[in-house]
Protein backbone atom coordinates (compact mmCIF):
# COMPACT_ATOMS: atom_id res chain seq x y z
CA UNK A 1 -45.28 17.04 35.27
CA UNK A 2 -42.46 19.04 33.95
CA UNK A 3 -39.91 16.78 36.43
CA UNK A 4 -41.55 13.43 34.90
CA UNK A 5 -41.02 14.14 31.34
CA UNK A 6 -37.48 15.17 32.21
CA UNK A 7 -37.32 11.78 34.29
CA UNK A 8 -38.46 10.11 31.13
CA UNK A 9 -36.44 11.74 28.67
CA UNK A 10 -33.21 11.04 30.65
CA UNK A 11 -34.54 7.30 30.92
CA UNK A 12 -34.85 7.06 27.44
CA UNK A 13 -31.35 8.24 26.53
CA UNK A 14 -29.92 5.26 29.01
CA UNK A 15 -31.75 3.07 27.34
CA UNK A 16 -30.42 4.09 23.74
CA UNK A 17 -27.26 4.58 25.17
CA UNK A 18 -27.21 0.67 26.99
CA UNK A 19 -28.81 -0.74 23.22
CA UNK A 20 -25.94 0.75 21.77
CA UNK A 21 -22.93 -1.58 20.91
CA UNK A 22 -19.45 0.13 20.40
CA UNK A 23 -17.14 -0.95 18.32
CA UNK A 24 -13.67 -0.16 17.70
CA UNK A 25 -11.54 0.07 14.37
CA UNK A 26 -7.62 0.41 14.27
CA UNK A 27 -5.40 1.45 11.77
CA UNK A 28 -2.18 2.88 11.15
CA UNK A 29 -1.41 6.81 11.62
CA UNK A 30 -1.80 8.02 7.95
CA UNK A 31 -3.27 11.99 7.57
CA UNK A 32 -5.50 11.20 4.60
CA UNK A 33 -6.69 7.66 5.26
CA UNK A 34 -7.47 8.78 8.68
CA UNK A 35 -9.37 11.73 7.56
CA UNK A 36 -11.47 9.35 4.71
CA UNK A 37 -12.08 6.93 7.77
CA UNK A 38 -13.36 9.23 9.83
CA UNK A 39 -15.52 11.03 6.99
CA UNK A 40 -16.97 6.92 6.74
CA UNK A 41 -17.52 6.55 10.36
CA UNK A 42 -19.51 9.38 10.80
CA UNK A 43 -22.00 8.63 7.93
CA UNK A 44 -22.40 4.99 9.58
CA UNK A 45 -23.03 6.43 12.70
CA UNK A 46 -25.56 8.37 11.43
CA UNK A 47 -26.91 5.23 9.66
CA UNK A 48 -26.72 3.16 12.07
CA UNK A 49 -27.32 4.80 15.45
CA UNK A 50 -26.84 1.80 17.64
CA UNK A 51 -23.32 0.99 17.13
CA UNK A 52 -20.68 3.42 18.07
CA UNK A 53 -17.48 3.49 16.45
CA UNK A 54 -14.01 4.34 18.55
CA UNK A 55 -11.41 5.17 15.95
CA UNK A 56 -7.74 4.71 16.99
CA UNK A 57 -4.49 5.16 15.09
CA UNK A 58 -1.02 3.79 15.87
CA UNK A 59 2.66 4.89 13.93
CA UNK A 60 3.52 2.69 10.95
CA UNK A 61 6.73 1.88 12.79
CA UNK A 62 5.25 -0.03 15.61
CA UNK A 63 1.66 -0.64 14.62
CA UNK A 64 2.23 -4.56 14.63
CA UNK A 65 3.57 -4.88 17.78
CA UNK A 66 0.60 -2.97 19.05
CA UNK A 67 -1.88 -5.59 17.70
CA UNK A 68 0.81 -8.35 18.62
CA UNK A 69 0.66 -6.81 22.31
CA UNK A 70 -3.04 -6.08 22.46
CA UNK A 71 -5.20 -9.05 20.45
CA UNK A 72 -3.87 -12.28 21.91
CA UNK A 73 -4.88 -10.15 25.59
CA UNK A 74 -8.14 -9.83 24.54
CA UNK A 75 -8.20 -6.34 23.92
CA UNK A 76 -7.66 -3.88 21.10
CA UNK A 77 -9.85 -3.76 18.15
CA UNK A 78 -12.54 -5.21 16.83
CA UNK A 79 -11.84 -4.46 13.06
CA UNK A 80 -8.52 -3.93 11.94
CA UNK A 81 -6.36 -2.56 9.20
CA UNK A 82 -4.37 -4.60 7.97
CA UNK A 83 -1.37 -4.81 4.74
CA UNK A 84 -2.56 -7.80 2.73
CA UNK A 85 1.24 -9.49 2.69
CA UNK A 86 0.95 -9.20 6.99
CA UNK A 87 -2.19 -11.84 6.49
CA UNK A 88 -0.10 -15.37 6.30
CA UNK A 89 1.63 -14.24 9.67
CA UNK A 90 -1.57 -12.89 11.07
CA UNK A 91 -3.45 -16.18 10.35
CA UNK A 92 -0.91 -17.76 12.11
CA UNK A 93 -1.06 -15.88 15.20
CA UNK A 94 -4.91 -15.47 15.32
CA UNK A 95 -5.13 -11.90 14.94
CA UNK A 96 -8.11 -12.13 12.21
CA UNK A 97 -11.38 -14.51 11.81
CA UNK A 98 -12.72 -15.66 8.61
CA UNK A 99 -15.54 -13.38 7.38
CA UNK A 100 -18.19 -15.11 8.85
CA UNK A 101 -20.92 -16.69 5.81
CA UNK A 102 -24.06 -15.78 7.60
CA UNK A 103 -23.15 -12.31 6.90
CA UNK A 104 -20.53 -12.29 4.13
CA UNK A 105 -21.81 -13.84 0.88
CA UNK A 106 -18.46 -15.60 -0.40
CA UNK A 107 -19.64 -16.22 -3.96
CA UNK A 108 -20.74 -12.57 -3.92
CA UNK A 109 -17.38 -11.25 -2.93
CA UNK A 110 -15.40 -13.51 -5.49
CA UNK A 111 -17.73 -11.55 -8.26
CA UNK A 112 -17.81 -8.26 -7.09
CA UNK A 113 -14.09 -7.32 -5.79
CA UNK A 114 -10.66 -7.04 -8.29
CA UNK A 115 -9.06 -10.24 -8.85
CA UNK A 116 -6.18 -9.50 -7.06
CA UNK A 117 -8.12 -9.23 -4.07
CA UNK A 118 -8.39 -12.61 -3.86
CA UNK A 119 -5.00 -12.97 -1.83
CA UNK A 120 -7.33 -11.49 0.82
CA UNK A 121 -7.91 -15.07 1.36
CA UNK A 122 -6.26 -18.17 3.21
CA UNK A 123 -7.47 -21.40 1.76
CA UNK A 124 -10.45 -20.28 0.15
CA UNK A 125 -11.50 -18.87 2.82
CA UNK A 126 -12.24 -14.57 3.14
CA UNK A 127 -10.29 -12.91 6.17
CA UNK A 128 -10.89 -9.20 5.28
CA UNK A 129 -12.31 -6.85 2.34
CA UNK A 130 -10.31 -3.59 1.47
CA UNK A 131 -11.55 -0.26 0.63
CA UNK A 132 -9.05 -0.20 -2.25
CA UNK A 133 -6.35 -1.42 -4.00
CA UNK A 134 -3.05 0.59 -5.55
CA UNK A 135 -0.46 -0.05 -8.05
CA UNK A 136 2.63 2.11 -8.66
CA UNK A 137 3.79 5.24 -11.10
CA UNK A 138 5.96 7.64 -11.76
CA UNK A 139 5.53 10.94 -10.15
CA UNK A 140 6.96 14.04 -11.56
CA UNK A 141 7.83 17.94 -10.62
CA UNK A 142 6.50 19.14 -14.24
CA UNK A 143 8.38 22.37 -13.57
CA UNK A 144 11.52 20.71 -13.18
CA UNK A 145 11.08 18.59 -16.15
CA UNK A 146 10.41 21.49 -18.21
CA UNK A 147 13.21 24.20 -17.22
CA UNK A 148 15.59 21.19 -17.53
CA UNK A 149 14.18 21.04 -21.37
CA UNK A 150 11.97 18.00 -21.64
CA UNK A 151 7.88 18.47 -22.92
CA UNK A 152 6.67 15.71 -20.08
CA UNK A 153 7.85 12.34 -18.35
CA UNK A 154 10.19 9.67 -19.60
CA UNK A 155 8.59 6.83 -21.38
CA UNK A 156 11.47 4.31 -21.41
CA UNK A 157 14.02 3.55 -19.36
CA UNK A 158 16.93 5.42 -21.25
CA UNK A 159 15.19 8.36 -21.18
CA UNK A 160 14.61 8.63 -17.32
CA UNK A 161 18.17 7.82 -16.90
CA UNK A 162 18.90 10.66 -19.28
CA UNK A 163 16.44 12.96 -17.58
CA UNK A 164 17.51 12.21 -13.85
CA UNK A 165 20.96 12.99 -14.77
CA UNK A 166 20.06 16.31 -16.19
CA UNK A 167 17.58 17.15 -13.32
CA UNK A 168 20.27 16.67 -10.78
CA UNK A 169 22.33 19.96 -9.21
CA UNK A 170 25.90 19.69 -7.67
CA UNK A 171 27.06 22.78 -5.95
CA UNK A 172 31.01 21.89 -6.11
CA UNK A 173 31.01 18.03 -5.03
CA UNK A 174 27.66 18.20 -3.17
CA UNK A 175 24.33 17.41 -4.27
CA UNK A 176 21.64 19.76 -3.21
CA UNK A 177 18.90 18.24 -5.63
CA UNK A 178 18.39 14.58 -7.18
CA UNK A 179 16.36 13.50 -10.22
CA UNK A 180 15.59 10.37 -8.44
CA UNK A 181 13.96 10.01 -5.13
CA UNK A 182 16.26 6.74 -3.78
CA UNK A 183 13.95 4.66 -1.56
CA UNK A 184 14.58 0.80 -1.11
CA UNK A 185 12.34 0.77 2.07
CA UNK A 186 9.38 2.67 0.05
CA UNK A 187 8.42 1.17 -3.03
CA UNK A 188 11.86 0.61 -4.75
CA UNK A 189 11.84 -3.10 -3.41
CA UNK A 190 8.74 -4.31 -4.84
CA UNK A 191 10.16 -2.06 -8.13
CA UNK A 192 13.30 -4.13 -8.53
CA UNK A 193 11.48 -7.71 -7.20
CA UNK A 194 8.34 -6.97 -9.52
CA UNK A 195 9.16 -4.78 -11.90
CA UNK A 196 12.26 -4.55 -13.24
CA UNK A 197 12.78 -8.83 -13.05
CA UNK A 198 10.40 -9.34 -15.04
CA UNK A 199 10.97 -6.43 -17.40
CA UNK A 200 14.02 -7.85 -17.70
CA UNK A 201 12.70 -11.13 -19.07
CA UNK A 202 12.51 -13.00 -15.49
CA UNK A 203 10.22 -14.01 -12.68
CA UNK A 204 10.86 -13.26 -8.87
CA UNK A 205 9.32 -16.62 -8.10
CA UNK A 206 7.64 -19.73 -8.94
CA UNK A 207 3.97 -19.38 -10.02
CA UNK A 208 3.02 -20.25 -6.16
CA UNK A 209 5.58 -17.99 -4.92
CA UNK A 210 7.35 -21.23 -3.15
CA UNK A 211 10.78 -20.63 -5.20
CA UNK A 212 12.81 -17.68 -4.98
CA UNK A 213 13.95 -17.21 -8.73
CA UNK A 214 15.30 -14.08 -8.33
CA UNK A 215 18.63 -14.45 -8.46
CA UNK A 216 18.52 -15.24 -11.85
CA UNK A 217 20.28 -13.66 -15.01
CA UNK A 218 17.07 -11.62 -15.02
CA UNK A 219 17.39 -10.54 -11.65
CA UNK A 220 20.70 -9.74 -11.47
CA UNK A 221 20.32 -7.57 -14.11
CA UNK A 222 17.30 -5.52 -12.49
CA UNK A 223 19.60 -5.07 -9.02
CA UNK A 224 22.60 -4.20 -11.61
CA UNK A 225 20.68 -1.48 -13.02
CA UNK A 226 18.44 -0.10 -10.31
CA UNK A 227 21.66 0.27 -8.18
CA UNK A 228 23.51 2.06 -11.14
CA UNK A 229 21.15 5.17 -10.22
CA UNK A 230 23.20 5.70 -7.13
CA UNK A 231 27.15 3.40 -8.29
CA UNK A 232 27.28 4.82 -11.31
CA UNK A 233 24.88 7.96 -12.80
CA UNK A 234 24.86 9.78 -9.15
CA UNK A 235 21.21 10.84 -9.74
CA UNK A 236 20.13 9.08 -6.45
CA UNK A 237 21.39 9.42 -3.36
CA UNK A 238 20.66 7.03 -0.27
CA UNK A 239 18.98 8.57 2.53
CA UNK A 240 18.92 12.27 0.66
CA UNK A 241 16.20 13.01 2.39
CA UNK A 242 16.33 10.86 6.01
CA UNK A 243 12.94 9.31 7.16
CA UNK A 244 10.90 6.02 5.81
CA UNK A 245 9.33 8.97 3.73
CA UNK A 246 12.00 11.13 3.04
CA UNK A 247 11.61 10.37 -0.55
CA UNK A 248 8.13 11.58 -0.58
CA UNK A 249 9.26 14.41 1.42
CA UNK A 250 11.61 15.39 -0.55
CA UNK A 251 9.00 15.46 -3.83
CA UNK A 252 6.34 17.44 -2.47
CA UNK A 253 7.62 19.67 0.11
CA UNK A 254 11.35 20.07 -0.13
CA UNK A 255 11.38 20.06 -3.97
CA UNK A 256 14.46 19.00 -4.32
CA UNK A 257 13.63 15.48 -5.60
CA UNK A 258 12.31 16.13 -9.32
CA UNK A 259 11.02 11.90 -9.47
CA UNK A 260 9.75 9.50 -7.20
CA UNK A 261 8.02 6.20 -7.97
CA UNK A 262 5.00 5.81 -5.10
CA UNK A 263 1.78 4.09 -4.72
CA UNK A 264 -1.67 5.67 -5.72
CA UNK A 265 -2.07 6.47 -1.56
CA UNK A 266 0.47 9.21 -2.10
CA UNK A 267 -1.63 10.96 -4.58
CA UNK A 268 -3.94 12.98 -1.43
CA UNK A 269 -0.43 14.21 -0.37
CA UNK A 270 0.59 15.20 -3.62
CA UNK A 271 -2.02 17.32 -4.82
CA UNK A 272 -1.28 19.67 -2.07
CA UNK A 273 1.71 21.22 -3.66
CA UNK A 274 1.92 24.53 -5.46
CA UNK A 275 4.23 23.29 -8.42
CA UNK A 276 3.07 21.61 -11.19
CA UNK A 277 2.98 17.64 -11.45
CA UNK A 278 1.82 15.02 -13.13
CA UNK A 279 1.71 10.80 -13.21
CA UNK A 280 2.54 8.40 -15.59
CA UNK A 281 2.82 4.48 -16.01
CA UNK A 282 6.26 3.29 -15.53
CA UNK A 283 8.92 3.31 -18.17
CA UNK A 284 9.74 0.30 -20.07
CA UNK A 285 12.80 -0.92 -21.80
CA UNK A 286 12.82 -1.40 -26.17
CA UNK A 287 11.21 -5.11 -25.31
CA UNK A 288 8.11 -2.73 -24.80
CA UNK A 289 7.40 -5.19 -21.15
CA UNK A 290 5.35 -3.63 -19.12
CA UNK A 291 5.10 -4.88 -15.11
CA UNK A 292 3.76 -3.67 -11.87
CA UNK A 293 3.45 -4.06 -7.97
CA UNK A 294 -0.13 -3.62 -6.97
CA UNK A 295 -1.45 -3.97 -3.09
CA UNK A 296 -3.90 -3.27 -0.55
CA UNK A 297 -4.37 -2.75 2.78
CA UNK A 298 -7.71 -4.71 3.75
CA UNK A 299 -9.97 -4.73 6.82
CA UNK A 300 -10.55 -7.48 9.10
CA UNK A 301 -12.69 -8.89 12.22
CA UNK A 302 -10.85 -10.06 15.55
CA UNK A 303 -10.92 -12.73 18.01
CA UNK A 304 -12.50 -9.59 20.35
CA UNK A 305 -15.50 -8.99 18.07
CA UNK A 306 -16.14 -12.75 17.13
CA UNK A 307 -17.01 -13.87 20.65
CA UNK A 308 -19.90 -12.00 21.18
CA UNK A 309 -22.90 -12.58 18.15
CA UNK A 310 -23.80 -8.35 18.97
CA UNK A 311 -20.28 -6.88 18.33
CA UNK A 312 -19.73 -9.36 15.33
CA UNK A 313 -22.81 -8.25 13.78
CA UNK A 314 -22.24 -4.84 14.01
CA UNK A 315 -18.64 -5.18 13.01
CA UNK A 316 -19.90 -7.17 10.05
CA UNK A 317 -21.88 -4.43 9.19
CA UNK A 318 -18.87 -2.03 9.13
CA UNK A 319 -17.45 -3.85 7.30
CA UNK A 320 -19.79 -4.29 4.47
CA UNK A 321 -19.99 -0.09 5.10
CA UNK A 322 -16.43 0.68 4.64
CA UNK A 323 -15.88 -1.73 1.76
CA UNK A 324 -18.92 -0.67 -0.55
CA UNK A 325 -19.05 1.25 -3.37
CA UNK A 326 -20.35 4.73 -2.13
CA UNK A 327 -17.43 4.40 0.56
CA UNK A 328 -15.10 3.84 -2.37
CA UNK A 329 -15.65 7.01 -3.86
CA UNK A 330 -15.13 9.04 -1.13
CA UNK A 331 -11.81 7.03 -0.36
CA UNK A 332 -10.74 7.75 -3.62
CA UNK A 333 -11.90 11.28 -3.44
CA UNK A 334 -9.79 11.90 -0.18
CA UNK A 335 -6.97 9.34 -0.60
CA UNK A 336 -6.47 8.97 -4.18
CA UNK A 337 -6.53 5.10 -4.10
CA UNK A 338 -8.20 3.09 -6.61
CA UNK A 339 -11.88 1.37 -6.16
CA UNK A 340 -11.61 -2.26 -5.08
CA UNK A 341 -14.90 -3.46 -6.86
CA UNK A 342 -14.65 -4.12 -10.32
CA UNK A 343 -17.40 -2.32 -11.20
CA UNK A 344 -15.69 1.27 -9.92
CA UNK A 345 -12.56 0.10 -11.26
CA UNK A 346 -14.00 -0.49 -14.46
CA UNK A 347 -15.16 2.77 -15.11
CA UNK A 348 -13.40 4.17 -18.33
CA UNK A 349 -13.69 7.73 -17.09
CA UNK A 350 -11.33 6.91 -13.96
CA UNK A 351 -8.89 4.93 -16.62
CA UNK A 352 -8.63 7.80 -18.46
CA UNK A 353 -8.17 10.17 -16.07
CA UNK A 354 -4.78 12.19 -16.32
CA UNK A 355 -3.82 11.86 -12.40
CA UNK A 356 -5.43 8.46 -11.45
CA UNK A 357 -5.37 6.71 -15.30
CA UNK A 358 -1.74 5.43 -15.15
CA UNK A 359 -2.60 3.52 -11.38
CA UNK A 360 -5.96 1.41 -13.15
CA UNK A 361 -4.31 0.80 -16.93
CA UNK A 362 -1.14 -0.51 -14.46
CA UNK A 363 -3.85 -2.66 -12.86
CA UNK A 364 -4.02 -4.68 -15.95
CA UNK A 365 -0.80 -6.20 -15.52
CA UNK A 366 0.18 -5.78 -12.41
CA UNK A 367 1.25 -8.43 -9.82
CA UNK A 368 0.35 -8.99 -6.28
CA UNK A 369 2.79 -10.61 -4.64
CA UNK A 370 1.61 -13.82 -2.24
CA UNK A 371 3.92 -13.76 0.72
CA UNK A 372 4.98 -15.63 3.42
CA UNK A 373 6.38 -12.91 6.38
CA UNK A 374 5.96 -10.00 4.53
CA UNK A 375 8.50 -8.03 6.30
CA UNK A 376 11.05 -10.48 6.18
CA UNK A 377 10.79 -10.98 2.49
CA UNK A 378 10.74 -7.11 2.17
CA UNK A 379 14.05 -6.86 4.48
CA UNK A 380 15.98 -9.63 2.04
CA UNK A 381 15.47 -7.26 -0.72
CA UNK A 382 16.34 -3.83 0.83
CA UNK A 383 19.27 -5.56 2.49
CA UNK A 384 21.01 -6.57 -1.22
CA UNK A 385 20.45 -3.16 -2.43
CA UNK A 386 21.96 -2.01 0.44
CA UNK A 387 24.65 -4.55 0.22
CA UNK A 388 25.37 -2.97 -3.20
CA UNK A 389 25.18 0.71 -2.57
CA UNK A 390 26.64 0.68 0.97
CA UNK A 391 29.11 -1.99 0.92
CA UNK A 392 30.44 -2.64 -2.72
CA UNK A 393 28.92 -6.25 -3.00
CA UNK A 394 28.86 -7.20 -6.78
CA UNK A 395 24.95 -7.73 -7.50
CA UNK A 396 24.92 -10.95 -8.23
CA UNK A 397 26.54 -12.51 -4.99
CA UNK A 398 23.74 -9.75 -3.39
CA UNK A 399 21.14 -11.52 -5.15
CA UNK A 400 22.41 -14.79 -4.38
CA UNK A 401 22.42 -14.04 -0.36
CA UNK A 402 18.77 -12.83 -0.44
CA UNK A 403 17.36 -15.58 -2.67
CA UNK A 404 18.98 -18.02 -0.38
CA UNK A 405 18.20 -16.07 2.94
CA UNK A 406 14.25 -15.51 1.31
CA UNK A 407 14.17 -19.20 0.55
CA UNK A 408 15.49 -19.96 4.12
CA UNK A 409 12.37 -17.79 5.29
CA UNK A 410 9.69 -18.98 3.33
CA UNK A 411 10.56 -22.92 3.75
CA UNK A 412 10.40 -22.21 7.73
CA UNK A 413 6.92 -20.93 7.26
CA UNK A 414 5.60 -23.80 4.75
C-alpha cells in the first residue's frame, strides 16, 4: 500500500511537472534590477505554479549582440529587456512581437501607463510595457557641499559652476578630487542633446525627430558650455574615474566626485553609502527653463514565445505581472525608479518626497527622445564632446560633424 501511494505521489509530481510551461526572461547584468526581478519572479511563481520562470542576465557591454546572436536562431528568451531607443532597430530585425490584443487591452494601456510610454510603440501598435520610467537629477555628497561652505545644492547654473570649482582638490598640478563627475557615455549626452539645447532656447530636433537641429546657435552654445567644465574651469576631468560607471563610482564609493548627474536607477546604489546625500532637479539658467531626459527600459515578447499559443500565454501573463502596479512598488522600493502607471506616478506623496520628488516633478517636462539607432545617435554626441575635450575642435564645427553624421544615420533608416 505504502509502495502505491509513493507510486502515485511520484506520478503526480510528473504530471505537474510536464503541465508546467517554462519560460525564460533576459535582461542586462544590473545588481538591483536583478535583485527586484527576482523578488517578482518568485511571487509569480508562487501565483502561478504552472509556469516556471528561468532568469538570465548578460553584461551591458555585449547584451545586444547576445539577443542579435541568440533570437533570429530561435533560441534565447521569451521576454526580454529591452532600452526603449533599441526598439526602432529591434523592430527591424524581429527581435520583439506586438503585444498580442487577445491578451493586451490596447485602449487600456494608452489610459493607464505615463505618456511618454507611448514611444513603447511602432505605428500604433504596443511592443513592450516597462516596469518604470526615469528622468535625471543632480546627485550630491552633502558633506562635501557643506565643509566646502554651501547650506545644500546649486539651483542655477552659475552656482554649480561656482560650487564645482570650490569642491575640487589639486595636490600640486594633480587632481585627486572633482566637483563634477565627467561622463559623456553616462547621462551627459542626453544632458547636453536634451537639456542644455533647449535650456538654451533651442530644440535637438524637429517635432518628429526627422531633423537634426542641433547644431544650432542653441546648441552650440550647450556643447560650448558643458565642455567648459573640463577646457576651461578644470572641475571635470575625462575618464577620472575609468569604467562606463566610473562616474558613479567615483560618487558613492571612491568619494572623490562631490556631483554627478544620473538617472533615478542609480538611486538603489546610492543609498548604500555612509556619507550624507541628497537629490535635486537640475539647475537652470536666469531664463528660469527647465528641461529633462526621461527613459525606460521596457519588456517585450519574442519570436520564441509567439509560436507556441502555451508559452505566449504565459509570457503574456508575465508580463501583465511585472508591469502592474503592486510590482511597481516593489521596483521602486528596490531600484529607486519611478512607477510607470499614472496612477503611482501621480501620487503627491512620491512627488514630494525628498530623494525620489526631483525624478517625478522632472517628469513634467521632460522629453523622451524618439530614435532611430539609438546607439548610433548616442555615439554622434559623445564623439563631439570628445572632439572638443580630446582634440581641440571648436564646438561649433563639433556640432556641425554630428548633426550631419546623425542626419546621415537617421535618413538611412527612414
Amino acid at each position: 500500500m505504502k509502495r502505491t501511494l509513493l507510486a502515485l505521489v511520484a506520478l503526480l509530481l510528473v504530471a505537474a511537472a510536464s503541465a508546467q510551461t517554462t519560460i525564460t526572461y533576459w535582461q542586462y547584468d544590473f545588481a538591483v534590477r536583478k535583485d527586484a526581478m527576482n523578488q517578482l519572479i518568485q511571487q509569480f511563481e508562487a501565483a502561478n505554479p504552472d509556469v516556471r520562470v528561468v532568469h538570465e542576465t548578460y553584461p551591458y557591454d555585449g547584451y545586444q549582440q547576445q539577443v542579435a546572436a541568440s533570437l533570429p536562431a530561435g533560441q534565447g528568451a521569451d521576454v526580454v529587456q529591452l532600452f526603449y531607443g533599441w526598439l526602432p532597430t529591434w523592430h527591424r530585425a524581429g527581435y520583439v512581437v506586438p503585444l498580442p490584443e487577445e491578451h493586451f487591452d490596447y485602449a487600456a494601456l494608452d489610459e493607464e501607463f505615463a505618456p511618454l510610454v507611448q514611444a513603447a510603440k511602432v505605428d500604433g501598435t504596443w511592443y513592450g510595457l516597462p516596469t518604470a520610467v526615469r528622468s535625471l537629477a543632480l546627485f550630491y555628497n552633502l558633506d562635501k557641499l557643506q565643509a566646502a561652505g554651501f547650506d545644500g545644492p546649486p539651483a542655477t547654473w552659475d552656482e554649480f559652476v561656482e560650487m564645482a570649482k570650490a569642491l575640487t582638490v589639486r595636490q600640486g598640478a594633480r587632481v585627486v578630487e572633482v566637483g563634477y563627475g565627467f561622463a559623456p557615455t553616462g547621462q551627459d549626452h542626453h544632458l547636453v542633446r536634451e537639456v542644455l539645447v533647449r535650456q538654451f532656447g533651442g530644440q535637438p530636433y524637429s517635432d518628429d525627430y526627422t531633423d537634426v537641429q542641433f547644431d544650432s546657435e542653441a546648441g552650440v552654445q550647450a556643447l560650448a558650455f558643458y565642455t567648459s567644465w573640463v577646457t576651461e574651469h578644470g572641475f571635470a576631468v575625462p575618464e577620472f574615474v575609468p569604467g562606463n560607471n566610473g562616474y558613479r563610482d567615483g560618487f558613492r564609493q571612491l568619494e572623490n566626485i562631490a556631483m554627478i548627474i544620473d538617472g533615478s536607477f542609480a538611486v538603489g546604489d546610492v543609498q548604500k553609502v555612509e556619507f550624507n546625500w541628497g537629490v535635486a532637479e537640475l539647475p537652470t539658467f536666469d531664463n528660469g527653463v527647465r528641461s529633462n531626459f526621461a527613459s525606460f527600459f521596457m519588456n517585450g515578447i519574442t519570436p520564441n514565445a509567439a509560436k507556441d499559443p502555451v508559452k505566449l500565454e504565459a509570457a503574456s501573463r508575465f508580463l501583465q505581472f511585472i508591469t502592474s502596479e503592486d510590482a511597481m512598488r516593489l521596483w521602486l522600493e528596490v531600484t529607486g525608479e519611478l512607477p510607470a502607471r499614472r496612477s503611482l506616478i501621480s501620487d503627491p506623496d512620491l512627488a514630494a518626497d525628498p530623494v525620489y520628488g526631483p525624478f517625478v516633478r522632472a517628469l513634467d517636462y521632460a522629453h523622451a527622445t524618439i530614435f532611430f539607432d539609438e546607439t548610433g545617435q548616442r555615439d554622434t554626441m559623445v564623439d563631439a564632446i570628445n572632439a572638443v575635450v580630446l582634440q581641440g575642435v571648436d564646438p561649433a564645427t563639433a556640432m556641425q560633424q554630428a548633426a550631419q553624421a546623425e542626419q546621415a544615420l537617421i535618413d538611412s533608416l527612414r
